[in-house]
PDB file of N, CA and C in Angstrom:
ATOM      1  N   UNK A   1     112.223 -85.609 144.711  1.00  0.00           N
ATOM      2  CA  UNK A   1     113.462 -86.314 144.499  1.00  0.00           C
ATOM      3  C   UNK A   1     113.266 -87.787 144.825  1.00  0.00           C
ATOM      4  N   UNK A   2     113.982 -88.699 144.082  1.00  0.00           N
ATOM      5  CA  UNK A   2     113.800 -89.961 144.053  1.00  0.00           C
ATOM      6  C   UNK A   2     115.044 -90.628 144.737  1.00  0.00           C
ATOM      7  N   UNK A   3     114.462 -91.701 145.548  1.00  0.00           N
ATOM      8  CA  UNK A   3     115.779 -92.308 146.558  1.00  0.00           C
ATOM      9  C   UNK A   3     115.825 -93.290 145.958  1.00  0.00           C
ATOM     10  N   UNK A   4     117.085 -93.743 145.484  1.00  0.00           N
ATOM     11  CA  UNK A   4     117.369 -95.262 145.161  1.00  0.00           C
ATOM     12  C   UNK A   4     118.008 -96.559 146.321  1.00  0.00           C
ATOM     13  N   UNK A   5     117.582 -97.156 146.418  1.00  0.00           N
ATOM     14  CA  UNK A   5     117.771 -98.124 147.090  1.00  0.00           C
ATOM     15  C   UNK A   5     119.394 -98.479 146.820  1.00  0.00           C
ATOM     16  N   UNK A   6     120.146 -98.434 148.041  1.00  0.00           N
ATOM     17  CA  UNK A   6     121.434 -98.933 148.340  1.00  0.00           C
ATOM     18  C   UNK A   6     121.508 -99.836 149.121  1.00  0.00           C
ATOM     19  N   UNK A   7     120.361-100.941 148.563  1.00  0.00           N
ATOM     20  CA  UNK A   7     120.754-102.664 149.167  1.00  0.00           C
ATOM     21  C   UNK A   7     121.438-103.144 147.999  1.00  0.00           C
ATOM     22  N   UNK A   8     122.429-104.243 148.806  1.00  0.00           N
ATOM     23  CA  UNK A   8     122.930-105.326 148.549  1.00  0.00           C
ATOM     24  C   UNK A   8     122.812-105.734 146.647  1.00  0.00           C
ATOM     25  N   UNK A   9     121.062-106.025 146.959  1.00  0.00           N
ATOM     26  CA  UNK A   9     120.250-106.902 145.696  1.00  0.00           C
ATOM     27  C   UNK A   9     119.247-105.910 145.221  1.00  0.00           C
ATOM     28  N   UNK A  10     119.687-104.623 144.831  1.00  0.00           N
ATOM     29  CA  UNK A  10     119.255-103.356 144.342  1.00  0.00           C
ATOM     30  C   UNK A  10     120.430-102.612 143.213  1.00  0.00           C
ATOM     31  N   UNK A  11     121.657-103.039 143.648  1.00  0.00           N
ATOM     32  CA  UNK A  11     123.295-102.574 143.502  1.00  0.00           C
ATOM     33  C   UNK A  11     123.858-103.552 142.642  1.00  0.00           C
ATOM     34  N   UNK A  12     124.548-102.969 141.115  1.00  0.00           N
ATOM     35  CA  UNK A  12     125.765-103.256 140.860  1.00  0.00           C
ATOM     36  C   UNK A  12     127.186-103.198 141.942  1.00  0.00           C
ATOM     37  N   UNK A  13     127.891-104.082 141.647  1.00  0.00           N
ATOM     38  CA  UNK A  13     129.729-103.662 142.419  1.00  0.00           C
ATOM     39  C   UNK A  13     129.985-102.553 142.066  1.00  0.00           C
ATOM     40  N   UNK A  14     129.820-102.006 141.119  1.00  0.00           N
ATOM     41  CA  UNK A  14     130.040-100.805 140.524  1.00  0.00           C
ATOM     42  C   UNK A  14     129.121 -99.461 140.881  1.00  0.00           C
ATOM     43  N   UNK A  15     127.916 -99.517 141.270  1.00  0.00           N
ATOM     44  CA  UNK A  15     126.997 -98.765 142.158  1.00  0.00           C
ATOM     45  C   UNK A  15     127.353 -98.619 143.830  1.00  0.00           C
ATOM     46  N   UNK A  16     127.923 -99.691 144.126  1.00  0.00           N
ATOM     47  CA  UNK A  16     128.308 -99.682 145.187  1.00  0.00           C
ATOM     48  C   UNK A  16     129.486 -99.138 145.468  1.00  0.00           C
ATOM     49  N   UNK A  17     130.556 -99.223 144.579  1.00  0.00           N
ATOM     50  CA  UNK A  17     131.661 -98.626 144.720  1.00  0.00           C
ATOM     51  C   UNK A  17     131.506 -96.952 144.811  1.00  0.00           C
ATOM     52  N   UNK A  18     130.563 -96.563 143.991  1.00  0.00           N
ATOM     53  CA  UNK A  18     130.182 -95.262 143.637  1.00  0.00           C
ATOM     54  C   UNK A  18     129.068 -94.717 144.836  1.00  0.00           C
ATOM     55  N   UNK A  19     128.882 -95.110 145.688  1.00  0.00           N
ATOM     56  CA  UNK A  19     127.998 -94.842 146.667  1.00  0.00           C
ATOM     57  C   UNK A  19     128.992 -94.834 147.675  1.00  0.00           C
ATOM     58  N   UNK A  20     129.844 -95.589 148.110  1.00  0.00           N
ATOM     59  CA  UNK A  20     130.666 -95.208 149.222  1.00  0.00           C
ATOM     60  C   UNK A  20     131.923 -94.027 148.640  1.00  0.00           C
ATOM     61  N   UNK A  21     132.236 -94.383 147.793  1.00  0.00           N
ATOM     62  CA  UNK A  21     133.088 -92.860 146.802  1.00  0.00           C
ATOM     63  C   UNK A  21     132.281 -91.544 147.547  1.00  0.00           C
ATOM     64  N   UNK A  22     131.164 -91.566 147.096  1.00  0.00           N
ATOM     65  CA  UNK A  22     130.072 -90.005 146.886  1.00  0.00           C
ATOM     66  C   UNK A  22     130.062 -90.107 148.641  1.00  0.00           C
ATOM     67  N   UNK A  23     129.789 -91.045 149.445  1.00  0.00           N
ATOM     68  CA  UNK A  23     129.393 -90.839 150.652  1.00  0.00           C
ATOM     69  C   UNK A  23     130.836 -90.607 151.540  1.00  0.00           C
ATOM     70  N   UNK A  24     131.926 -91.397 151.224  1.00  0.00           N
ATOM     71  CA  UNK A  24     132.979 -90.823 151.786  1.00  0.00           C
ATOM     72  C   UNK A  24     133.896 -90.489 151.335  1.00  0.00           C
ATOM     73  N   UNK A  25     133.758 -89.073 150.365  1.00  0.00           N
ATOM     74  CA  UNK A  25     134.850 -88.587 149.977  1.00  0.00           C
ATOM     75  C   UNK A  25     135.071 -87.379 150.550  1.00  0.00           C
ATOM     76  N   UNK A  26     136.146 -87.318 151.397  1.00  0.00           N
ATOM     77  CA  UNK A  26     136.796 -86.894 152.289  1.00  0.00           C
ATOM     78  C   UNK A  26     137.568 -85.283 151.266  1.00  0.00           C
ATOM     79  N   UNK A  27     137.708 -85.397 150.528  1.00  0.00           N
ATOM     80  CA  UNK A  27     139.038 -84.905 149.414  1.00  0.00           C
ATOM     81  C   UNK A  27     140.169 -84.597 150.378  1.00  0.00           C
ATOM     82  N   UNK A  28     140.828 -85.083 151.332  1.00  0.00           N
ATOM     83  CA  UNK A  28     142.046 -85.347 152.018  1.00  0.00           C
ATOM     84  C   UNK A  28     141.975 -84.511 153.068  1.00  0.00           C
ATOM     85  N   UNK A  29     140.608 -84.416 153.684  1.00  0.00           N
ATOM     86  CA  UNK A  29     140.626 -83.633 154.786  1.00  0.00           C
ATOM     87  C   UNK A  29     139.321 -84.386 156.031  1.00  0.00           C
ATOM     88  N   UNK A  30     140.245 -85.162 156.872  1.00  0.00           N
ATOM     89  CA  UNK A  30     139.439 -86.078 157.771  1.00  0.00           C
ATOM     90  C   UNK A  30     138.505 -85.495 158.790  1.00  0.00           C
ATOM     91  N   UNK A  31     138.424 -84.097 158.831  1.00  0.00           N
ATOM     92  CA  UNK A  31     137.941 -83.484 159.966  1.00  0.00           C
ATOM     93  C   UNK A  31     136.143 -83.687 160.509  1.00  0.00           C
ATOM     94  N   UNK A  32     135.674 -84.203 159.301  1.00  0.00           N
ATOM     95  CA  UNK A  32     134.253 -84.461 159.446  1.00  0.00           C
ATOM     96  C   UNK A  32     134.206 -85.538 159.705  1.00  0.00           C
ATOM     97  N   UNK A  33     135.228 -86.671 159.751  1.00  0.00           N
ATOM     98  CA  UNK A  33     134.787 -88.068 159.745  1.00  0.00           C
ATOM     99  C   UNK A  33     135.355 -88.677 161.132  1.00  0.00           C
ATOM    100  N   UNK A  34     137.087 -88.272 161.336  1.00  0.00           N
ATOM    101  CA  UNK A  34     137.379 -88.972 162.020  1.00  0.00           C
ATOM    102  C   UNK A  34     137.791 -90.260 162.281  1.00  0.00           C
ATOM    103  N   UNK A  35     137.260 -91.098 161.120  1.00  0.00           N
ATOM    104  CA  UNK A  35     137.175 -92.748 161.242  1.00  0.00           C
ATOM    105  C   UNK A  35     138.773 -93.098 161.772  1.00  0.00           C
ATOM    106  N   UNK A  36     139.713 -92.418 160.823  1.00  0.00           N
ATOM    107  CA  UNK A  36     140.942 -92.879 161.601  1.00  0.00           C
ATOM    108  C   UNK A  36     141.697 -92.695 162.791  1.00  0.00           C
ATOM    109  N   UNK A  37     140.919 -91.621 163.314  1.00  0.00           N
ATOM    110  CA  UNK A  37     141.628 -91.204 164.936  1.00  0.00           C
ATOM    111  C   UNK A  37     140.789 -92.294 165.416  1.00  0.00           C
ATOM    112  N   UNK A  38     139.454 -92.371 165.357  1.00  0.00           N
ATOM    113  CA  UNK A  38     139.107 -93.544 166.102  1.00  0.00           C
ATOM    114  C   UNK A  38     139.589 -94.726 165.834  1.00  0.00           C
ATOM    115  N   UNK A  39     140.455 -95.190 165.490  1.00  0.00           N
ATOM    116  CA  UNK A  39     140.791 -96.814 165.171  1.00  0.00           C
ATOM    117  C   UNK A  39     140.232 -97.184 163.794  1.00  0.00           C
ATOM    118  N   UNK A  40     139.206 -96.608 163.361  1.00  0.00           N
ATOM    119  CA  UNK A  40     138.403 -97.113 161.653  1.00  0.00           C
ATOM    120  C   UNK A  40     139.230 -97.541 161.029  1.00  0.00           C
ATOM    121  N   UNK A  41     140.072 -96.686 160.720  1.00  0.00           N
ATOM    122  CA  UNK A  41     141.224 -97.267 159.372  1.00  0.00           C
ATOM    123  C   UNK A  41     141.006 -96.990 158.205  1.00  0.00           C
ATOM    124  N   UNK A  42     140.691 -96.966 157.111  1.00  0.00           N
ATOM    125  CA  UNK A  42     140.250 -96.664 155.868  1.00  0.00           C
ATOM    126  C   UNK A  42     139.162 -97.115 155.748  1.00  0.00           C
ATOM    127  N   UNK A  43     138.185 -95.954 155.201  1.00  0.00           N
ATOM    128  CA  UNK A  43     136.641 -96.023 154.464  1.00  0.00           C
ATOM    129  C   UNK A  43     136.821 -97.205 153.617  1.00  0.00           C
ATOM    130  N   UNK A  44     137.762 -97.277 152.815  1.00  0.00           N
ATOM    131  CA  UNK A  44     137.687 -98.156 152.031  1.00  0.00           C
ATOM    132  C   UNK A  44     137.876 -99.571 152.319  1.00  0.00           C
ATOM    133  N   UNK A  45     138.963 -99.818 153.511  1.00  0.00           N
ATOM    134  CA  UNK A  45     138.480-100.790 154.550  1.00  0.00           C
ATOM    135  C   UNK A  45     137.426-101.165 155.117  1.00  0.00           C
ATOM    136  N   UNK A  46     136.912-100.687 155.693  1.00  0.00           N
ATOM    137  CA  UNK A  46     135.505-100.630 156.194  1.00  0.00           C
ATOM    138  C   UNK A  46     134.630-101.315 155.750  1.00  0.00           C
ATOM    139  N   UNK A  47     134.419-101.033 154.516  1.00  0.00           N
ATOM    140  CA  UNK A  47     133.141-100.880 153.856  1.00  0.00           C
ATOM    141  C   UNK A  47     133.260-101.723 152.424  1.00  0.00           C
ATOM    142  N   UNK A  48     134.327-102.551 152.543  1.00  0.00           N
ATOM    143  CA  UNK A  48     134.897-103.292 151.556  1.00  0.00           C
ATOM    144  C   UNK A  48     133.685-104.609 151.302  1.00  0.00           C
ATOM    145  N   UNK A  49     133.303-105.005 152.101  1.00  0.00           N
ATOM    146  CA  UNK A  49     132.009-106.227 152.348  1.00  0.00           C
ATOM    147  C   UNK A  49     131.098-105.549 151.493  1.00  0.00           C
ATOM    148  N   UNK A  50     130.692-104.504 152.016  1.00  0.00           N
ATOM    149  CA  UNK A  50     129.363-104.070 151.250  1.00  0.00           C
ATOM    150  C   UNK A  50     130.083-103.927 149.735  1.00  0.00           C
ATOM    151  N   UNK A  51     130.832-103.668 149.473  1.00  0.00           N
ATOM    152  CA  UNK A  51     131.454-103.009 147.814  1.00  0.00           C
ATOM    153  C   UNK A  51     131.378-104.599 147.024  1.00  0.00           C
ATOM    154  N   UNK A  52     131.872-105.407 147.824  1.00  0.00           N
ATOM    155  CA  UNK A  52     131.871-106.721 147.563  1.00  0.00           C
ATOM    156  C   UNK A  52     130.246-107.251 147.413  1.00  0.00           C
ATOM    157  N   UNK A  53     129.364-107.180 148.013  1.00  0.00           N
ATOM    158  CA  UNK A  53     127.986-107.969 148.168  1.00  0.00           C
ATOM    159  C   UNK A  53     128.089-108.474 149.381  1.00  0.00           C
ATOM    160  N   UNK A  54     129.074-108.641 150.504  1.00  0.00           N
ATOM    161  CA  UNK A  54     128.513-109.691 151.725  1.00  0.00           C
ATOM    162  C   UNK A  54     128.093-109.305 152.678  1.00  0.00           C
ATOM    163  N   UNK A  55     127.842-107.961 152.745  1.00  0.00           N
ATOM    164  CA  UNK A  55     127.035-106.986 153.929  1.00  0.00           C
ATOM    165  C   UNK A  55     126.754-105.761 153.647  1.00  0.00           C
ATOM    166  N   UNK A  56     125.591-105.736 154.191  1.00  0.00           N
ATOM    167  CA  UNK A  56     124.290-103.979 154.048  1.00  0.00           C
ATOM    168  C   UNK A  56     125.379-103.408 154.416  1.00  0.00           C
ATOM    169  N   UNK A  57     124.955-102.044 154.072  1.00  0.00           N
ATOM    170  CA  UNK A  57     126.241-100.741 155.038  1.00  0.00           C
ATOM    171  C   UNK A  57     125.757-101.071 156.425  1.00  0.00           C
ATOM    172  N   UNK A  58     123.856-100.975 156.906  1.00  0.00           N
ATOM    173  CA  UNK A  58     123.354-101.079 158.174  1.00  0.00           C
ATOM    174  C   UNK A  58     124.015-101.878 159.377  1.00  0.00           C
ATOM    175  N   UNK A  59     124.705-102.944 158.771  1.00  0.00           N
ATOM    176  CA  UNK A  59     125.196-104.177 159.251  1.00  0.00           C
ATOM    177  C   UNK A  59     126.950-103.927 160.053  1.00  0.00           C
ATOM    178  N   UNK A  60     127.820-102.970 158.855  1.00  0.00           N
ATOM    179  CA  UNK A  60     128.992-102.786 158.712  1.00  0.00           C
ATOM    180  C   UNK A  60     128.954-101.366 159.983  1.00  0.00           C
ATOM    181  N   UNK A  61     127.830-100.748 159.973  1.00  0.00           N
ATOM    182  CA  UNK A  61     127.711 -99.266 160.400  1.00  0.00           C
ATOM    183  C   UNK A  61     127.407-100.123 162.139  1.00  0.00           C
ATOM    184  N   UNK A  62     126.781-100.971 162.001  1.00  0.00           N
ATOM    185  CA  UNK A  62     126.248-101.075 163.609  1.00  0.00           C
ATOM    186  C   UNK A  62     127.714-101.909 163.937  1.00  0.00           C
ATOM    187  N   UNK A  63     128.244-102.509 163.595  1.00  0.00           N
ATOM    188  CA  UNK A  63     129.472-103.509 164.361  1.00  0.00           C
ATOM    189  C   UNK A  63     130.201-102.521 164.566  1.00  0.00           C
ATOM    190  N   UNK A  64     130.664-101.464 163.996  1.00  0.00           N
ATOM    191  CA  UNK A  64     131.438-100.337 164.130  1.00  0.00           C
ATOM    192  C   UNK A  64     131.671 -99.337 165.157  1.00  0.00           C
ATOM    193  N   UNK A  65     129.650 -99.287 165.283  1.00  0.00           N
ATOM    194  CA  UNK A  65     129.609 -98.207 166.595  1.00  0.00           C
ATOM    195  C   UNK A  65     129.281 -99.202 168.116  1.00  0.00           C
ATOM    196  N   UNK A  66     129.460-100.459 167.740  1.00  0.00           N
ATOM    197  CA  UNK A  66     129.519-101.053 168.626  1.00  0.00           C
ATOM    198  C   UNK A  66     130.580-101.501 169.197  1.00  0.00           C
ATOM    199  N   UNK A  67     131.569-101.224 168.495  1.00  0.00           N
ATOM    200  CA  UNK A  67     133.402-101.370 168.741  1.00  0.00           C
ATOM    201  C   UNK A  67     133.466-100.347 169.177  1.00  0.00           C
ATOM    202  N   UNK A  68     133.002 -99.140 168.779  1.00  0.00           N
ATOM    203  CA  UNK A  68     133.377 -97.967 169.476  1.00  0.00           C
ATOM    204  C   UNK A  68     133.306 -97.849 170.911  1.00  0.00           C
ATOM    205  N   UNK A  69     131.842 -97.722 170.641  1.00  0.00           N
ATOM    206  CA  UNK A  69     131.084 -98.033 172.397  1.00  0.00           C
ATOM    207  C   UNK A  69     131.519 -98.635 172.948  1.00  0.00           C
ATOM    208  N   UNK A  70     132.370 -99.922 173.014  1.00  0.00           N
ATOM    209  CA  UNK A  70     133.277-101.028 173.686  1.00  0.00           C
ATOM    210  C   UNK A  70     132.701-101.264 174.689  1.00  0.00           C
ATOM    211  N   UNK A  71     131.416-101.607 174.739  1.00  0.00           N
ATOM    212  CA  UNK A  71     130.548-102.349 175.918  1.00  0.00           C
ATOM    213  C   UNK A  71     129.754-100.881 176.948  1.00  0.00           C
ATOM    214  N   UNK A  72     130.203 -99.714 176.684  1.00  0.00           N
ATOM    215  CA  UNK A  72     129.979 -98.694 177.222  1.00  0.00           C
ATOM    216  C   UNK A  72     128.343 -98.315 176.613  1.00  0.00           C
ATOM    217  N   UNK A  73     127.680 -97.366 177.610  1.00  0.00           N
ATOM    218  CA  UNK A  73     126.583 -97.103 177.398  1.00  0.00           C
ATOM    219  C   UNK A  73     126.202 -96.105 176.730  1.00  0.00           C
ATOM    220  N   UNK A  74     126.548 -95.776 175.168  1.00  0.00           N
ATOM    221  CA  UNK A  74     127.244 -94.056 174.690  1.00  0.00           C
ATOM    222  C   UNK A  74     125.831 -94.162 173.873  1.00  0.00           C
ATOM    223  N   UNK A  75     125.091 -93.015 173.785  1.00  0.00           N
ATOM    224  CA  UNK A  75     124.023 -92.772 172.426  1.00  0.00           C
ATOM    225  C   UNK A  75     124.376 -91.605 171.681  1.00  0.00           C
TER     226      UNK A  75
END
């Protein structure tokens, strides 16, 4: 199986849109994700930079769990 690259400058807007679709589609049941009990807010919030071009997911994913962690020492 072949991995395609989900950078930035690898990606249509339109590849990208379709990569966070496939990766967080929920179909209206949050129980695997959570993002909104934790404060996240919408996937589609989130992750709006990357859909756009102005940030990796890597980038969007680490500020995230670093809000979480809130200075705490969690792995």
């Amino acid at each position: 199986m072949e991995h395609k690259s989900i950078l930035i400058k690898d990606t249509t807007k339109e590849e990208r849109e379709a990569i966070i679709r496939e990766s967080m589609d929920c179909q209206g049941g949050c129980e695997n994700c959570s993002s909104c009990w934790l404060g996240g807010g919408s996937p589609w919030d989130i992750y709006q930079d990357y859909i756009d071009g102005r940030r990796e997911i890597r980038q969007i994913n680490a500020e995230y769990i670093e809000r979480y962690r809130g200075g705490k020492n969690i792995r």
